[in-house]
Protein backbone atom coordinates (compact mmCIF):
# COMPACT_ATOMS: atom_id res chain seq x y z
CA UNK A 1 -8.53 -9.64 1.72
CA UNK A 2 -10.03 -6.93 3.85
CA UNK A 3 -13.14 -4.65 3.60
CA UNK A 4 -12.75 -0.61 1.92
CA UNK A 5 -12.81 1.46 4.52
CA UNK A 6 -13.33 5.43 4.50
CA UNK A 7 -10.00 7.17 4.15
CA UNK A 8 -8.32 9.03 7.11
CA UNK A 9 -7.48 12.56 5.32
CA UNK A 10 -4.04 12.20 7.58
CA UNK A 11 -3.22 8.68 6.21
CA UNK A 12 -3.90 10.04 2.34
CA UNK A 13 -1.97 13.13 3.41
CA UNK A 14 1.00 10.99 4.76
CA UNK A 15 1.00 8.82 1.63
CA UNK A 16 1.47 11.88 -0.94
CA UNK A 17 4.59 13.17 0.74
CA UNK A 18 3.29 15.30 3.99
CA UNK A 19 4.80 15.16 7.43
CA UNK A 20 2.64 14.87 10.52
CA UNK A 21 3.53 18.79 11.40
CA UNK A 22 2.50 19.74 7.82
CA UNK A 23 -0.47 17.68 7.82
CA UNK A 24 -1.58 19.04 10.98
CA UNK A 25 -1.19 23.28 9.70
CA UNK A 26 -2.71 22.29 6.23
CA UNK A 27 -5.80 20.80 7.84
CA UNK A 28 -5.92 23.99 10.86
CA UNK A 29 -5.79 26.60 7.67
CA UNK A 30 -8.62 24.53 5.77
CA UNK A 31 -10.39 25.07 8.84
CA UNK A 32 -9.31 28.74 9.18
CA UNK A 33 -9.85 29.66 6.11
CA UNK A 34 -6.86 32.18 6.02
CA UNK A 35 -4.74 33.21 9.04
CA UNK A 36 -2.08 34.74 10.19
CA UNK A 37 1.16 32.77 11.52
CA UNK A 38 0.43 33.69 14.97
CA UNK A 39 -3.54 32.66 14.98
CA UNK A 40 -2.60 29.17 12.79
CA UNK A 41 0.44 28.35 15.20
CA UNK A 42 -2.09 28.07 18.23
CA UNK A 43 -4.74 26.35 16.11
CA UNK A 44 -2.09 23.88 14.75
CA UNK A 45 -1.05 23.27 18.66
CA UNK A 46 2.53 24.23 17.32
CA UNK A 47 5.59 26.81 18.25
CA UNK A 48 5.42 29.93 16.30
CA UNK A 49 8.98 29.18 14.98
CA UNK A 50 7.69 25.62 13.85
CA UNK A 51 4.91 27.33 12.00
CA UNK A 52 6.89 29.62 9.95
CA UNK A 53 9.14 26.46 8.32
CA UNK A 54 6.27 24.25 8.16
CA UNK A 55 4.21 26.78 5.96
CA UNK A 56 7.19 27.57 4.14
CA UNK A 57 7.44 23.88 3.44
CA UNK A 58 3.94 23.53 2.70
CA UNK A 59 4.39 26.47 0.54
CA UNK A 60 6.45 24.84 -1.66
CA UNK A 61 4.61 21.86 -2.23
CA UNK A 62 2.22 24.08 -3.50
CA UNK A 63 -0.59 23.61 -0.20
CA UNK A 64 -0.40 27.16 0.66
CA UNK A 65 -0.61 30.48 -0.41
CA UNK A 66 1.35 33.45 0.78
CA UNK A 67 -0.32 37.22 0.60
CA UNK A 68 -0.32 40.57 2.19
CA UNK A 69 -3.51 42.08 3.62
CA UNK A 70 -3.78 44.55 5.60
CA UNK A 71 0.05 45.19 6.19
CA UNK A 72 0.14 41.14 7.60
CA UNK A 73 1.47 38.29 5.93
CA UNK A 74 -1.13 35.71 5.82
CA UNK A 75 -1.70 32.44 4.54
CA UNK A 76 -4.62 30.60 2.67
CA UNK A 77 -4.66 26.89 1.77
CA UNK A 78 -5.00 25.48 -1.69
CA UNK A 79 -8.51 24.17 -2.59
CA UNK A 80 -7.79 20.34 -2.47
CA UNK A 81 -9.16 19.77 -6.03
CA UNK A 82 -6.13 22.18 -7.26
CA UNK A 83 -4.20 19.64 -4.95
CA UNK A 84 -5.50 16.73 -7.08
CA UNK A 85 -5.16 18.89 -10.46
CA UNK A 86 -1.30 18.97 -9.54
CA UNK A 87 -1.03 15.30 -8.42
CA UNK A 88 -2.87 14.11 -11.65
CA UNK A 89 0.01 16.52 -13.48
CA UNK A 90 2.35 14.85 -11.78
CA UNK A 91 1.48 11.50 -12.44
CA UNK A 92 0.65 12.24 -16.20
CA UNK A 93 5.22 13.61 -15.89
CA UNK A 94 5.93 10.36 -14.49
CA UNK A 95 4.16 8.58 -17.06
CA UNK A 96 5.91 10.15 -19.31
CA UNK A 97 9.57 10.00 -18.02
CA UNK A 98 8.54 6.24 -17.12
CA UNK A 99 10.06 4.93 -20.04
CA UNK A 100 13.36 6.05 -20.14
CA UNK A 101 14.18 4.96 -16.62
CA UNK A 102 12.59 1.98 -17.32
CA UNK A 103 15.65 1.77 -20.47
CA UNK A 104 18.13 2.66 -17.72
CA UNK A 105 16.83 -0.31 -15.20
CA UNK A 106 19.66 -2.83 -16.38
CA UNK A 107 21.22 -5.48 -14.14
CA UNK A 108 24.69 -6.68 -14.78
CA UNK A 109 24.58 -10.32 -14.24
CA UNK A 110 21.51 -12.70 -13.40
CA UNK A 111 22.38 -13.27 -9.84
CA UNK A 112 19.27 -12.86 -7.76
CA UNK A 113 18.24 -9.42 -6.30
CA UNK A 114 17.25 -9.49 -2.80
CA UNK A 115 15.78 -6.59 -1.10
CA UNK A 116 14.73 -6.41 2.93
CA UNK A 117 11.62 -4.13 3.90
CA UNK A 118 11.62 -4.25 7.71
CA UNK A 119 9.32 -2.69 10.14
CA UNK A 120 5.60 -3.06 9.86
CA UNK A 121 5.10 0.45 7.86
CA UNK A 122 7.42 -0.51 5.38
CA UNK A 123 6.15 -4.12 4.47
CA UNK A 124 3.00 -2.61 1.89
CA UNK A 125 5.78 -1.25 -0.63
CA UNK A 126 7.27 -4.99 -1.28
CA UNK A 127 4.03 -5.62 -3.16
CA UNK A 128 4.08 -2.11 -5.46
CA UNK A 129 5.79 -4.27 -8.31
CA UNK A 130 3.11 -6.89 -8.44
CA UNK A 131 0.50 -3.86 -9.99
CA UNK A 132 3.17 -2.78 -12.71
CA UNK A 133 2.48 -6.67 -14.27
CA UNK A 134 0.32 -7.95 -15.60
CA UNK A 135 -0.65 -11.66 -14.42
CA UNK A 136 -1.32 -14.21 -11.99
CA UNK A 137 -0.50 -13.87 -7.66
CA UNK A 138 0.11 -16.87 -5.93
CA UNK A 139 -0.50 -16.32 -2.41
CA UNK A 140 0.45 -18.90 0.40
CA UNK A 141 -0.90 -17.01 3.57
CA UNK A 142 -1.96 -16.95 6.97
CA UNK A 143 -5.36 -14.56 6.39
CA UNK A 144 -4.93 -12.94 10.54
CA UNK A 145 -1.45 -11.99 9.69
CA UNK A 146 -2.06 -10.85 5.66
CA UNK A 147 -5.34 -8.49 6.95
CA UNK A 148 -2.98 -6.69 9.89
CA UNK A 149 0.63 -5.99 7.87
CA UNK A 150 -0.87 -5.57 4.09
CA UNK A 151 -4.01 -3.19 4.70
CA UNK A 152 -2.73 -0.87 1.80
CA UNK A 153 -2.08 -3.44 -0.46
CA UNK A 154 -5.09 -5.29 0.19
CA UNK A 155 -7.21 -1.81 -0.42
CA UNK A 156 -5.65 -1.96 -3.70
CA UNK A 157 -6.27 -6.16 -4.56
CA UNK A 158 -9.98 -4.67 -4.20
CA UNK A 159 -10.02 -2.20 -6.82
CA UNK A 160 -8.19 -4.55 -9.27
CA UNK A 161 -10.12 -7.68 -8.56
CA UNK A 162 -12.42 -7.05 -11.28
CA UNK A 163 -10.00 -6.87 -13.83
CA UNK A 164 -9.33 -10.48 -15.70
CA UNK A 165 -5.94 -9.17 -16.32
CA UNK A 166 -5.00 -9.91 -12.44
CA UNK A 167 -5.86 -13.38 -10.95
CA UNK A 168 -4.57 -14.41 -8.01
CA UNK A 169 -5.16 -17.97 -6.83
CA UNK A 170 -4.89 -18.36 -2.64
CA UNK A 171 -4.03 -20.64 -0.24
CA UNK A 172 -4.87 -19.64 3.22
CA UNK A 173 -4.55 -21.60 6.58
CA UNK A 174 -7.14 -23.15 8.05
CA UNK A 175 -9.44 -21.33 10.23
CA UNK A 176 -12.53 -19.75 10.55
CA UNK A 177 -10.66 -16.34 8.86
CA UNK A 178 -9.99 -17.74 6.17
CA UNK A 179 -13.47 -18.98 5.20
CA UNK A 180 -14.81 -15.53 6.13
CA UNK A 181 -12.18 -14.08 3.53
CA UNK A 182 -13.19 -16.83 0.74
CA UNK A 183 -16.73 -16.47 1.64
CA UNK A 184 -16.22 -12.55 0.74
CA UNK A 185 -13.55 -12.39 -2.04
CA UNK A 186 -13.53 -15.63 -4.17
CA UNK A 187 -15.01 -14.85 -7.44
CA UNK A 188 -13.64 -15.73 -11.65
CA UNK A 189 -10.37 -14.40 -11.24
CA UNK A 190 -9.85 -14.73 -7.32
CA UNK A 191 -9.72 -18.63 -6.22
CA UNK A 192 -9.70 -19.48 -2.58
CA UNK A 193 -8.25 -22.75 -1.30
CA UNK A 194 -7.93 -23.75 2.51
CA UNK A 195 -4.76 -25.60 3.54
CA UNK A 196 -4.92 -28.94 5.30
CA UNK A 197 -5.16 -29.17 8.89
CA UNK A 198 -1.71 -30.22 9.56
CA UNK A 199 -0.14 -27.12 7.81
CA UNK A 200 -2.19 -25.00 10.27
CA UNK A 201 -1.03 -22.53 11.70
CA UNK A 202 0.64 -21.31 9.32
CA UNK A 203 2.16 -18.05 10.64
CA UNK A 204 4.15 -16.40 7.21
CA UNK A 205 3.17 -14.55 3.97
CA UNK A 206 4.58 -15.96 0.50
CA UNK A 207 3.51 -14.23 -2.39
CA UNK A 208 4.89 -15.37 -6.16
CA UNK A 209 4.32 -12.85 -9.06
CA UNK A 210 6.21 -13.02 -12.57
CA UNK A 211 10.01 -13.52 -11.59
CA UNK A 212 9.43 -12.23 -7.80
CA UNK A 213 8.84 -14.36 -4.65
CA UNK A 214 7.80 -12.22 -1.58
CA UNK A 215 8.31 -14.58 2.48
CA UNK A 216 6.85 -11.95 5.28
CA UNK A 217 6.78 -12.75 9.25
CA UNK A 218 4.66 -11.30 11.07
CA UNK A 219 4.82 -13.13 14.08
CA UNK A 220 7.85 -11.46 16.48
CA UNK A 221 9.46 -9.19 13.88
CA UNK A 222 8.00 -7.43 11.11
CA UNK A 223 9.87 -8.19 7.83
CA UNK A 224 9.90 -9.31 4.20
CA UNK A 225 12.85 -10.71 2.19
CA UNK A 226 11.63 -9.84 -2.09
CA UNK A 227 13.70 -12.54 -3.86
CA UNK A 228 14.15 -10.92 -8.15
CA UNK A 229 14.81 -14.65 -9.17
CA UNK A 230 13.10 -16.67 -12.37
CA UNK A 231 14.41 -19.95 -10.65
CA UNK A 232 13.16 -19.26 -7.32
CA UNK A 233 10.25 -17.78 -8.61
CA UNK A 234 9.28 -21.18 -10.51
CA UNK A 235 10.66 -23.73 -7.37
CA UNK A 236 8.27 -22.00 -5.11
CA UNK A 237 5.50 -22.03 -7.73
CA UNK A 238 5.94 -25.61 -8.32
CA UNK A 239 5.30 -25.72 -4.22
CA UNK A 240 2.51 -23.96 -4.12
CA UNK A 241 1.00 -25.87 -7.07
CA UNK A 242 1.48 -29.48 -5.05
CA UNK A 243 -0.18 -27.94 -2.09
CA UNK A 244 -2.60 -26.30 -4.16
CA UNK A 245 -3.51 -30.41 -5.28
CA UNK A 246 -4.13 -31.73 -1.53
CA UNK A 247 -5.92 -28.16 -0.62
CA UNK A 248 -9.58 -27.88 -0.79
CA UNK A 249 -12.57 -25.24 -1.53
CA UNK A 250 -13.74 -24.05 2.42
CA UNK A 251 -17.11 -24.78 3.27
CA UNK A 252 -18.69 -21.45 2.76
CA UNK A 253 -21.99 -21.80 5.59
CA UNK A 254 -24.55 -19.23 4.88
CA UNK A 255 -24.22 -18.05 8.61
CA UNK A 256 -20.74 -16.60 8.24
């Protein structure tokens, strides 16, 4: 899907819970090493005020450290590796606790669960379930419209797509994206087919994992509809597998 990139420290700050205000004092006191309120409010570009709750914030999350020197307060951010230390403590709780909220996950009846992610930030999260299972990904796409709405998602397909224990077979529209993506990402456990002609363009995102079918549009509005159903699961499966028939390999040119 699309090329690793080098991380924006913002975005990775963003993902693990901090707010663009927060981000921007954390990163001004790395740079400062240690500061007062005063000297980090102008180097943060923020109100004084603003600076006191954001490092009290930040404080809390454990990204700053409060001490006296020299009869001032001032403040020193955490190494990031002690950042990481916590995180991986973090995740080692969760793992943990996993378990038991898993035992607590019970639905009532077997009427399908349908969940709406709407707004182009949000759409990334409707795949999250797809890397708790094991399995095989059906993909029906349009590659243009995967590669600008899934970025996040398809950062994670690339560390994964070594593993045999996640294959994902796709069926992409037919243009010169998709044979660039095929060209770059088809390998044992990542098939690439292109759709005929006549199915071109085709301008949504279905993806079909274990008992969950994902439909995205891209096109005017940014949304997905995730659809918890075994029966739908398997009636769109049995789609993609007749289109999957009357689909072929793309001509992969050595020029591309």
């Amino acid at each position: 899907m699309a090329m690793l990139r080098a991380m924006d420290p913002r975005e990775v700050l963003a993902h693990i819970g901090l707010d663009p205000k927060e981000i921007s004092v954390y990163l001004a006191l790395l740079d400062l090493g240690e500061a007062t309120v005063l000297k980090l409010s102008k180097k943060a570009a923020i109100k004084r005020p603003t600076a006191y709750l954001v490092l009290d914030a930040l404080e809390t999350k454990g990204f700053v450290v409060k001490s006296l020197k020299g009869g001032k307060t001032v403040f020193t951010a955490q190494h990031p590796r002690k950042i990481r230390t916590e995180a991986e403590l973090r995740l080692k709780e969760i793992q943990e606790v996993v378990p038991q909220l898993e035992a607590m996950l019970q639905h009532k009846d077997n009427r399908p669960r349908v969940v709406v992610y709407e707004g182009k930030s949000a759409l990334d999260k409707a795949y999250d379930d797809y890397f708790l299972v094991k399995g095989e990904i059906l993909f029906m796409s349009n590659i243009d419209l995967v590669q600008d709405i899934f970025s996040r998602t398809l950062q994670k397909f690339d560390y994964i797509s070594t593993s045999s224990d996640f294959k994902t077979r796709e069926l992409g529209d037919d243009s010169p994206a998709t044979v660039a993506y095929a060209k770059k990402f088809s390998g044992p456990n990542r098939q690439v087919r292109v759709m005929p002609k006549q199915f071109s363009p085709f301008a949504t995102d279905i993806g079909i994992f274990g008992s969950t079918t994902l439909i995205t549009s891209g096109k005017k509005e940014y949304f997905t509809v995730k659809i918890e159903s075994a029966d739908i699961a398997n009636a769109f499966r049995a789609m993609f597998e007749a289109m999957w028939q009357i689909s072929k390999e793309p001509a992969l040119s050595k020029d591309l």
